[in-house]
C-alpha atoms as a PDB file:
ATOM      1  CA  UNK A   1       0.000   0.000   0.000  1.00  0.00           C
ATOM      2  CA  UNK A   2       1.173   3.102  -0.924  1.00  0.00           C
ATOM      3  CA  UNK A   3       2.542   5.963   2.046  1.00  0.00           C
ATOM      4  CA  UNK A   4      -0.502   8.287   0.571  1.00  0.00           C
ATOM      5  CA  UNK A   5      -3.442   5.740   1.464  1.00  0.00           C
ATOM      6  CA  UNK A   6      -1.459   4.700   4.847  1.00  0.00           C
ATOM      7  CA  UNK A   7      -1.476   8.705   5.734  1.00  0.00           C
ATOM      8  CA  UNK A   8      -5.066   8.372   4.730  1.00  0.00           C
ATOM      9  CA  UNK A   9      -6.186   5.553   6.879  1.00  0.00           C
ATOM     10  CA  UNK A  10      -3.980   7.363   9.802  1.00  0.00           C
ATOM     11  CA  UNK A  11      -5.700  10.680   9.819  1.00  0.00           C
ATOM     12  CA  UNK A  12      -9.235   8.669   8.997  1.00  0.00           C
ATOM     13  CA  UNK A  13      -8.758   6.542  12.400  1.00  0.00           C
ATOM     14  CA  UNK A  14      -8.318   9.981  14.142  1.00  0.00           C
ATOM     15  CA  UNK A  15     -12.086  10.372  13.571  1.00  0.00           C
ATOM     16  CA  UNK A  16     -13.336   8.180  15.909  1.00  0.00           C
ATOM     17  CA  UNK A  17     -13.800   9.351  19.416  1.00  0.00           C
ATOM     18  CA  UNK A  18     -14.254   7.325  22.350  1.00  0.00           C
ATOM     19  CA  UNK A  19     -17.770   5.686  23.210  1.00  0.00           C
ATOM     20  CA  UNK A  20     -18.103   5.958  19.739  1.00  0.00           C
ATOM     21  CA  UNK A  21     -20.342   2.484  17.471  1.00  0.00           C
ATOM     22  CA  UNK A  22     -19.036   2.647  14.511  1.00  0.00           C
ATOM     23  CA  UNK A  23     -19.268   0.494  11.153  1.00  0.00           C
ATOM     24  CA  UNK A  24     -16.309   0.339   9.237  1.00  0.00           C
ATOM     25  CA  UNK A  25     -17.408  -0.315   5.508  1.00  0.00           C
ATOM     26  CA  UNK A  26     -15.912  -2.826   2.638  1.00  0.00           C
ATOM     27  CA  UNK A  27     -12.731  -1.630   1.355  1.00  0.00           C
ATOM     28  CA  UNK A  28     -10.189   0.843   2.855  1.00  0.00           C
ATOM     29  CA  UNK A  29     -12.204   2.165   5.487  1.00  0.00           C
ATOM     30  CA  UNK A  30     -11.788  -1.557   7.033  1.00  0.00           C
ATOM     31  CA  UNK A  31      -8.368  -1.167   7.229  1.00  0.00           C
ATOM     32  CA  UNK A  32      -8.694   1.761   9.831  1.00  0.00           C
ATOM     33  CA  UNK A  33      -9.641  -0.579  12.801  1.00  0.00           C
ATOM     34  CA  UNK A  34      -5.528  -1.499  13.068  1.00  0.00           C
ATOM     35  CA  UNK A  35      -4.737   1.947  13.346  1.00  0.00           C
ATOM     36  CA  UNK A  36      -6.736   1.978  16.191  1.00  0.00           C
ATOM     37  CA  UNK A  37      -5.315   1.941  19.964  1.00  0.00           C
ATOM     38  CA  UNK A  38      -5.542  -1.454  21.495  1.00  0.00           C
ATOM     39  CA  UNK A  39      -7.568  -0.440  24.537  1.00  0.00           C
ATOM     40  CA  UNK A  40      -9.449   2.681  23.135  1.00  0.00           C
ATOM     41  CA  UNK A  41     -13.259   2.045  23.687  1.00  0.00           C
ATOM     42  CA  UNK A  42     -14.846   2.214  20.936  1.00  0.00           C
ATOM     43  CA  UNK A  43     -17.894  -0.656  19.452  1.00  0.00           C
ATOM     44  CA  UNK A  44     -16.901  -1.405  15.692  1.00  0.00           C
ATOM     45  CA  UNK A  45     -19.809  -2.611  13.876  1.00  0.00           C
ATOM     46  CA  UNK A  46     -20.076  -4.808  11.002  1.00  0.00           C
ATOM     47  CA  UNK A  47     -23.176  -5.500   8.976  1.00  0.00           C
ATOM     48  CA  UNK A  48     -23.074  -9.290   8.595  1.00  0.00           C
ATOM     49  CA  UNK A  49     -24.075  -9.243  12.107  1.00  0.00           C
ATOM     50  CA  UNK A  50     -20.737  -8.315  14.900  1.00  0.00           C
ATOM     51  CA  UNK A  51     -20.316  -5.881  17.528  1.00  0.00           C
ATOM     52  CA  UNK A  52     -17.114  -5.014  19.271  1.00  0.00           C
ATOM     53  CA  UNK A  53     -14.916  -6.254  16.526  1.00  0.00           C
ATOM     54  CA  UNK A  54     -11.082  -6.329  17.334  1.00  0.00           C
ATOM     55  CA  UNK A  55      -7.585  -6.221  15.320  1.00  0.00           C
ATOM     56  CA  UNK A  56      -7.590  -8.218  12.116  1.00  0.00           C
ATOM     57  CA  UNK A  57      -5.941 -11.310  11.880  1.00  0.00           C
ATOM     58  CA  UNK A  58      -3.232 -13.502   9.286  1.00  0.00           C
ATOM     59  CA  UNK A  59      -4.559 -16.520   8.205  1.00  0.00           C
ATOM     60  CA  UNK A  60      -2.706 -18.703   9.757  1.00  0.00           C
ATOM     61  CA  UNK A  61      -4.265 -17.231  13.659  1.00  0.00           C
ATOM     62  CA  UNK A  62      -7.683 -16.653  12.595  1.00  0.00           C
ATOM     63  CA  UNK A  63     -10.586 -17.905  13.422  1.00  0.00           C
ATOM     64  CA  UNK A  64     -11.926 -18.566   9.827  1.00  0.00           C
ATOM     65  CA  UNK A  65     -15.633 -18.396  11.364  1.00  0.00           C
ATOM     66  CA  UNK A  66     -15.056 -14.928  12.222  1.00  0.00           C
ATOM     67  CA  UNK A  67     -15.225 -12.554   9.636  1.00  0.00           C
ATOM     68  CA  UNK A  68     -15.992  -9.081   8.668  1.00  0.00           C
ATOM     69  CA  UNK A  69     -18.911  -8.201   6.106  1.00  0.00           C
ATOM     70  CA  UNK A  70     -15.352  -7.199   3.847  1.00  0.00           C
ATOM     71  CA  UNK A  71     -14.290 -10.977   4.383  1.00  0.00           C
ATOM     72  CA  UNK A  72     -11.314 -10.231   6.307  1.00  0.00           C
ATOM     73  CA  UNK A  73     -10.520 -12.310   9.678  1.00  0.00           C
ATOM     74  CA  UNK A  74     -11.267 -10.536  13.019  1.00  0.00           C
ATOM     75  CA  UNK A  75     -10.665 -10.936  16.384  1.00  0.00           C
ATOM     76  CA  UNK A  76     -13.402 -10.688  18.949  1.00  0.00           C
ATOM     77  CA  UNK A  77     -12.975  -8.212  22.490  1.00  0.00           C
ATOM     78  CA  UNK A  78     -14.661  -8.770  25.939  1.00  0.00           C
ATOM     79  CA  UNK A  79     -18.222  -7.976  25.028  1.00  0.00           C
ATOM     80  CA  UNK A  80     -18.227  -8.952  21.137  1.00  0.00           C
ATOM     81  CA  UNK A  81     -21.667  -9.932  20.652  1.00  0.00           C
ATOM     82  CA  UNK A  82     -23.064 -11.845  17.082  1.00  0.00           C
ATOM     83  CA  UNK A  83     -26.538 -11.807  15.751  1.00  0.00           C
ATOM     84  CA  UNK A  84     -28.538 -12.518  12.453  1.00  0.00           C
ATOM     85  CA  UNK A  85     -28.655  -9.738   9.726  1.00  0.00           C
ATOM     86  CA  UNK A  86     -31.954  -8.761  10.422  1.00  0.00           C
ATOM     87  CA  UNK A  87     -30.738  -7.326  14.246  1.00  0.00           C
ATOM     88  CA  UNK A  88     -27.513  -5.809  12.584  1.00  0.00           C
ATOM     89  CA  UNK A  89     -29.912  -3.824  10.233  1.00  0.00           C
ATOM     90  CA  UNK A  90     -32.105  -3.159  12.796  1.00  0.00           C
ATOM     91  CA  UNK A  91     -29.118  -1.194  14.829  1.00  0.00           C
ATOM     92  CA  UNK A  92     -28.433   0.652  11.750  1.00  0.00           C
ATOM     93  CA  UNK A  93     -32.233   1.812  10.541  1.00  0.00           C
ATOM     94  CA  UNK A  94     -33.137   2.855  14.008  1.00  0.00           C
ATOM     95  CA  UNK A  95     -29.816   5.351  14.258  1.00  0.00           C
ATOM     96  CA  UNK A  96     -27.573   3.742  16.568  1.00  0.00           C
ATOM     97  CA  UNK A  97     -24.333   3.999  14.836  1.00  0.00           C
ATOM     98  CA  UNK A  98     -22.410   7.203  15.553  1.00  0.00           C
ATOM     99  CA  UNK A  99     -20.289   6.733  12.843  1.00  0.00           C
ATOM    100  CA  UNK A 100     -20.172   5.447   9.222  1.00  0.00           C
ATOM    101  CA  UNK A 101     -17.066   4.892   6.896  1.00  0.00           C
ATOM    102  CA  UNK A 102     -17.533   4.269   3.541  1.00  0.00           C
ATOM    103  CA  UNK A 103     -15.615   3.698   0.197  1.00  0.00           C
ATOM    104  CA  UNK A 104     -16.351   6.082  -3.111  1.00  0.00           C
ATOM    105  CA  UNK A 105     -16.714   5.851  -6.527  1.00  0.00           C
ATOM    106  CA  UNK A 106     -17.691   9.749  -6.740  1.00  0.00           C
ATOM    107  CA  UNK A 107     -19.094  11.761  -3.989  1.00  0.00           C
ATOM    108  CA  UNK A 108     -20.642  15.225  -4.930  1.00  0.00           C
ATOM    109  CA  UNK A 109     -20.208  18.769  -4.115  1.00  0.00           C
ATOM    110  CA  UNK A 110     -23.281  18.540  -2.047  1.00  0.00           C
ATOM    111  CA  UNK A 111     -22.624  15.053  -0.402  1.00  0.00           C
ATOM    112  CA  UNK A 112     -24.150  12.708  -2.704  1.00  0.00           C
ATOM    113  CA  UNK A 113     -22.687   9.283  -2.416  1.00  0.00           C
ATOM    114  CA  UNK A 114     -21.970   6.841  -5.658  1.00  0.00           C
ATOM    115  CA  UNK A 115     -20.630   4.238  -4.019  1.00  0.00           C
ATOM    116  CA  UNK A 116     -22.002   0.175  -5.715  1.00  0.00           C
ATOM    117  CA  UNK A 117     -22.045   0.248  -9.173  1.00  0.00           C
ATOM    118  CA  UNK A 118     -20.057   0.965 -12.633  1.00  0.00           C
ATOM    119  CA  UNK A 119     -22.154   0.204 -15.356  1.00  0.00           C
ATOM    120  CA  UNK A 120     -21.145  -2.570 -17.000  1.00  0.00           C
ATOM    121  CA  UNK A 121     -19.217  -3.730 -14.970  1.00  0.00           C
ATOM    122  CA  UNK A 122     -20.265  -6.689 -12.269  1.00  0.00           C
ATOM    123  CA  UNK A 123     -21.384  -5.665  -9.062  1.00  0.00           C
ATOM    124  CA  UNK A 124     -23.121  -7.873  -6.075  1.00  0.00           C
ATOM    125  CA  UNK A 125     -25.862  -5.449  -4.957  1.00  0.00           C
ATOM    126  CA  UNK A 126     -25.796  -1.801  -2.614  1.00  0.00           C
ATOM    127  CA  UNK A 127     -25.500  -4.087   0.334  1.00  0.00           C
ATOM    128  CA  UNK A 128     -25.654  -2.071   2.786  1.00  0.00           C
ATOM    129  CA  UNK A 129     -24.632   0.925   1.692  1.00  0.00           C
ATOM    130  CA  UNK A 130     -27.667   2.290   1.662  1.00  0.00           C
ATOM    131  CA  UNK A 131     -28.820   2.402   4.895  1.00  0.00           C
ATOM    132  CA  UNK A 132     -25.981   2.684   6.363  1.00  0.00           C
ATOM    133  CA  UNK A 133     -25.074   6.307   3.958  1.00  0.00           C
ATOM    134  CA  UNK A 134     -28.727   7.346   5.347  1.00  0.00           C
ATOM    135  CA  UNK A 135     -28.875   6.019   8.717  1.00  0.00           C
ATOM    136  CA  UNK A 136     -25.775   6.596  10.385  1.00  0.00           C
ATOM    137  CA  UNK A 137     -25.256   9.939  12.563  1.00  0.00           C
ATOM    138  CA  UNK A 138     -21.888  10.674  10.970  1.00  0.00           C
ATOM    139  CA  UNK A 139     -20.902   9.667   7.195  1.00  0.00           C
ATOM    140  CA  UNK A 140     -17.179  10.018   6.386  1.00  0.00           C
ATOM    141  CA  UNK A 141     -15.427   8.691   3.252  1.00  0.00           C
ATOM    142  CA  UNK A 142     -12.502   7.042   2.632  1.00  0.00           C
ATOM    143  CA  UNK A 143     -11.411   7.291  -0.995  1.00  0.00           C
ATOM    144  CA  UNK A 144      -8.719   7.640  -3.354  1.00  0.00           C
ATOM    145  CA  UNK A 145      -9.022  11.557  -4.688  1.00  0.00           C
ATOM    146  CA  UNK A 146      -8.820  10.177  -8.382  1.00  0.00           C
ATOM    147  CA  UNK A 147      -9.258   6.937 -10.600  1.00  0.00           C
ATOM    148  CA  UNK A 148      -6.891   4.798 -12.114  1.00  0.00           C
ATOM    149  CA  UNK A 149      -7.442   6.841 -14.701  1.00  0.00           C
ATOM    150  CA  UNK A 150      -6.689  10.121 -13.314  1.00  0.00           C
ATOM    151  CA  UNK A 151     -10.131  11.642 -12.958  1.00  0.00           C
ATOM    152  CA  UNK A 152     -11.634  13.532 -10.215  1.00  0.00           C
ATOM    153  CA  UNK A 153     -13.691  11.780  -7.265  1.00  0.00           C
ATOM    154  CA  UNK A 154     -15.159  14.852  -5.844  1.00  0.00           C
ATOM    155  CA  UNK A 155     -17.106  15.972  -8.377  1.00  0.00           C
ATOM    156  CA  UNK A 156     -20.085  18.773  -9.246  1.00  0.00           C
ATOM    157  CA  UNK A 157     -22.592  15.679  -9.696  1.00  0.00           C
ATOM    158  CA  UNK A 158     -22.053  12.066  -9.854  1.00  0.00           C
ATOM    159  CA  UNK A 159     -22.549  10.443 -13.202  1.00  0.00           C
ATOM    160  CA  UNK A 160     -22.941   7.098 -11.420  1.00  0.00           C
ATOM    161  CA  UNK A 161     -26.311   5.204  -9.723  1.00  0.00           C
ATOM    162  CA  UNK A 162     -26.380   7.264  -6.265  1.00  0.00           C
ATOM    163  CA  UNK A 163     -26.020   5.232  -3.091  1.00  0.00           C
ATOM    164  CA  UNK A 164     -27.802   8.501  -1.383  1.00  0.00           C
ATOM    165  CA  UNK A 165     -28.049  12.038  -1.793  1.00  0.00           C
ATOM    166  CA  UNK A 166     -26.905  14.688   0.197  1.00  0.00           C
ATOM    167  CA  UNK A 167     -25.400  12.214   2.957  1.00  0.00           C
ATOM    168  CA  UNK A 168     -21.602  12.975   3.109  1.00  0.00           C
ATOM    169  CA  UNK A 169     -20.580  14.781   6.023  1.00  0.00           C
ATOM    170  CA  UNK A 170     -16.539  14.894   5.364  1.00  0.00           C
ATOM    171  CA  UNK A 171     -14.195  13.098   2.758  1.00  0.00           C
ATOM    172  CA  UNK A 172     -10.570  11.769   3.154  1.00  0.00           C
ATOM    173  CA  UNK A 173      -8.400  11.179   0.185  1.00  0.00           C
ATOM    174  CA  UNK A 174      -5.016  10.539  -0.180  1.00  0.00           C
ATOM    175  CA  UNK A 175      -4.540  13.983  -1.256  1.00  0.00           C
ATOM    176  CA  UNK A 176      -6.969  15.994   1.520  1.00  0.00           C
ATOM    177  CA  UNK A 177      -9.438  16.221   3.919  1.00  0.00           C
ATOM    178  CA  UNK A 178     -12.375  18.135   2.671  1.00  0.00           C
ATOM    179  CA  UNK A 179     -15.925  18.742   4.410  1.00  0.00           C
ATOM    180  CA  UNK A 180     -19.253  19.018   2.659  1.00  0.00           C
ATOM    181  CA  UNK A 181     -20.673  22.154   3.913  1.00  0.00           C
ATOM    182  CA  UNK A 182     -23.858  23.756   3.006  1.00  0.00           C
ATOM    183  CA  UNK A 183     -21.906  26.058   0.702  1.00  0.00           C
ATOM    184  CA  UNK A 184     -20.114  23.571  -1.518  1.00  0.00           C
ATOM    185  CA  UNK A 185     -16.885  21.304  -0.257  1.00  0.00           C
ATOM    186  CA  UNK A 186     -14.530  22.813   2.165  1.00  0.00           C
ATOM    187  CA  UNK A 187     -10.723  21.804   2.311  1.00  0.00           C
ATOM    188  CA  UNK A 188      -9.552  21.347   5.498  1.00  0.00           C
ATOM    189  CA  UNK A 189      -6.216  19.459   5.652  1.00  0.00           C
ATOM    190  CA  UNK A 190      -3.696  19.031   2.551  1.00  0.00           C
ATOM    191  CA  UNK A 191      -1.076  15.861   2.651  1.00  0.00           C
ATOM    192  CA  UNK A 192       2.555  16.070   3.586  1.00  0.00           C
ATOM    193  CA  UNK A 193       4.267  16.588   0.511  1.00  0.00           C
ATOM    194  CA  UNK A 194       1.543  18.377  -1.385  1.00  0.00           C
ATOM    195  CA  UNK A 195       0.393  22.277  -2.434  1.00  0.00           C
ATOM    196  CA  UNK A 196      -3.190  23.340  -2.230  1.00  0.00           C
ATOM    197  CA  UNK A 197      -2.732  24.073  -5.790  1.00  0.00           C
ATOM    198  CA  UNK A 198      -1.892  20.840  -6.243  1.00  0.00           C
ATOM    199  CA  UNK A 199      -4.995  19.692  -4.341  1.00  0.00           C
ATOM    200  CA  UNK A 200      -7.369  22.248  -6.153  1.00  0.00           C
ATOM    201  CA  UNK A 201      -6.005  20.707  -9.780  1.00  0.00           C
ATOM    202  CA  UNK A 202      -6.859  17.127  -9.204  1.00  0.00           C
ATOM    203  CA  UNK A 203     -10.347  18.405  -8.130  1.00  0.00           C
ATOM    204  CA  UNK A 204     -13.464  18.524 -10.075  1.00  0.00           C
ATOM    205  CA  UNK A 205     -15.980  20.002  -8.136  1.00  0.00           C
ATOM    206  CA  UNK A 206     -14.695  23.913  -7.192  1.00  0.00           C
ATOM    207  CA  UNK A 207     -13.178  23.567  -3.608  1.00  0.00           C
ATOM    208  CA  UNK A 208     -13.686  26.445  -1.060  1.00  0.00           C
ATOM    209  CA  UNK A 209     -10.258  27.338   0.602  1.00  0.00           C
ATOM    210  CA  UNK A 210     -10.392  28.976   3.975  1.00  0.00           C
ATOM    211  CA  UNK A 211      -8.059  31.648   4.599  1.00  0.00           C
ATOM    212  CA  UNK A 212      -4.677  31.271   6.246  1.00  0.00           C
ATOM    213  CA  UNK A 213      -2.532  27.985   6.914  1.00  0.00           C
ATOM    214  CA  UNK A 214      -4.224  24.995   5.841  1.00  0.00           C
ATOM    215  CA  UNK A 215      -3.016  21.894   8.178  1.00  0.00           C
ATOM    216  CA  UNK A 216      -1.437  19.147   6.996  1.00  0.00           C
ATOM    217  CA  UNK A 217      -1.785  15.148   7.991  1.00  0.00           C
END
């Protein structure tokens, strides 16, 4: 993994507070649960149906019954609880997650989410993006801030199926940190190594600078 995404995932785990339930969704934003501190007391969520999920595991130490809904191994904590799909939904729908981090195909300049399908390409279903992009208190994303092929992710409007409009509370790319604010996106934090020009260049959607020092992660 490249020292842009690791930054990312860093400055992502910083998000989460203590006391917090969160649900770490498919992707990168799984990886932020070992950048967590070991005793910090916090309920990660995952929608096939855990609570109070611990450190990943290698293969070779895992529990292969134990899972994540991104497939990777787990570990469980003192108070890990399991149940059916139904009760994980449940949690989410009735607004018990503090916290939601998701993975982005595009995400608008007014927080719309395209996050499950590329037409024409395969794709299993929303899952539960969905809900979870509607439901949750919080709804941060954890994306790369362009394609493979070099095109903006924060866009003026998605061109893809929406997961949800108007959901996105704040983005992290490898690039920035930028919050959706009523007025358009907001840049908040630049990466080590990188120019808000550079930042404002890679960006579709018009990005609203604040004045003075921007921080960097």
């Amino acid at each position: 993994m490249s020292n842009a995404k690791i930054r990312m995932i860093r400055r992502a785990a910083r998000e989460i507070e203590p006391g917090m339930v969160v649900n770490l969704g498919i992707g990168l934003p799984t990886q932020v649960i070992d950048q967590l501190p070991p005793d910090m007391p916090v309920c990660l969520h995952s929608e096939n149906g855990i609570s109070g999920i611990g450190p990943t595991q290698p293969y070779d130490k895992a529990d292969r019954n134990l899972i994540d809904a991104g497939g990777a191994y787990v570990s469980p904590l003192p108070g890990s609880a399991y149940f059916d799909s139904a009760t994980s939904f449940a949690l989410v729908r009735g607004g018990r997650l503090d916290l939601t981090m998701l993975g982005a195909f595009e995400v608008s300049m007014t927080g719309d989410l395209a996050n499950w399908k590329i037409p024409g390409l395969f794709t299993p279903g929303a899952g539960g993006g969905i809900e979870l992009a509607q439901k949750a208190r919080k709804v941060v994303i954890l994306t790369t801030h362009q394609d493979r092929k070099g095109r903006s992710k924060i866009v003026r409007q998605c061109s893809l199926p929406l997961t949800a409009k108007a959901c996105v509370d704040r983005v992290f790319t490898d690039m920035a940190v930028i919050d959706i604010s009523p007025e358009g996106p907001v840049l908040r934090e630049v990466r080590e190594g990188l120019s808000v020009e550079d930042v404002v260049a890679a960006t579709d959607a018009p990005l609203i600078v604040p004045k003075g020092e921007i921080p960097r992660f």
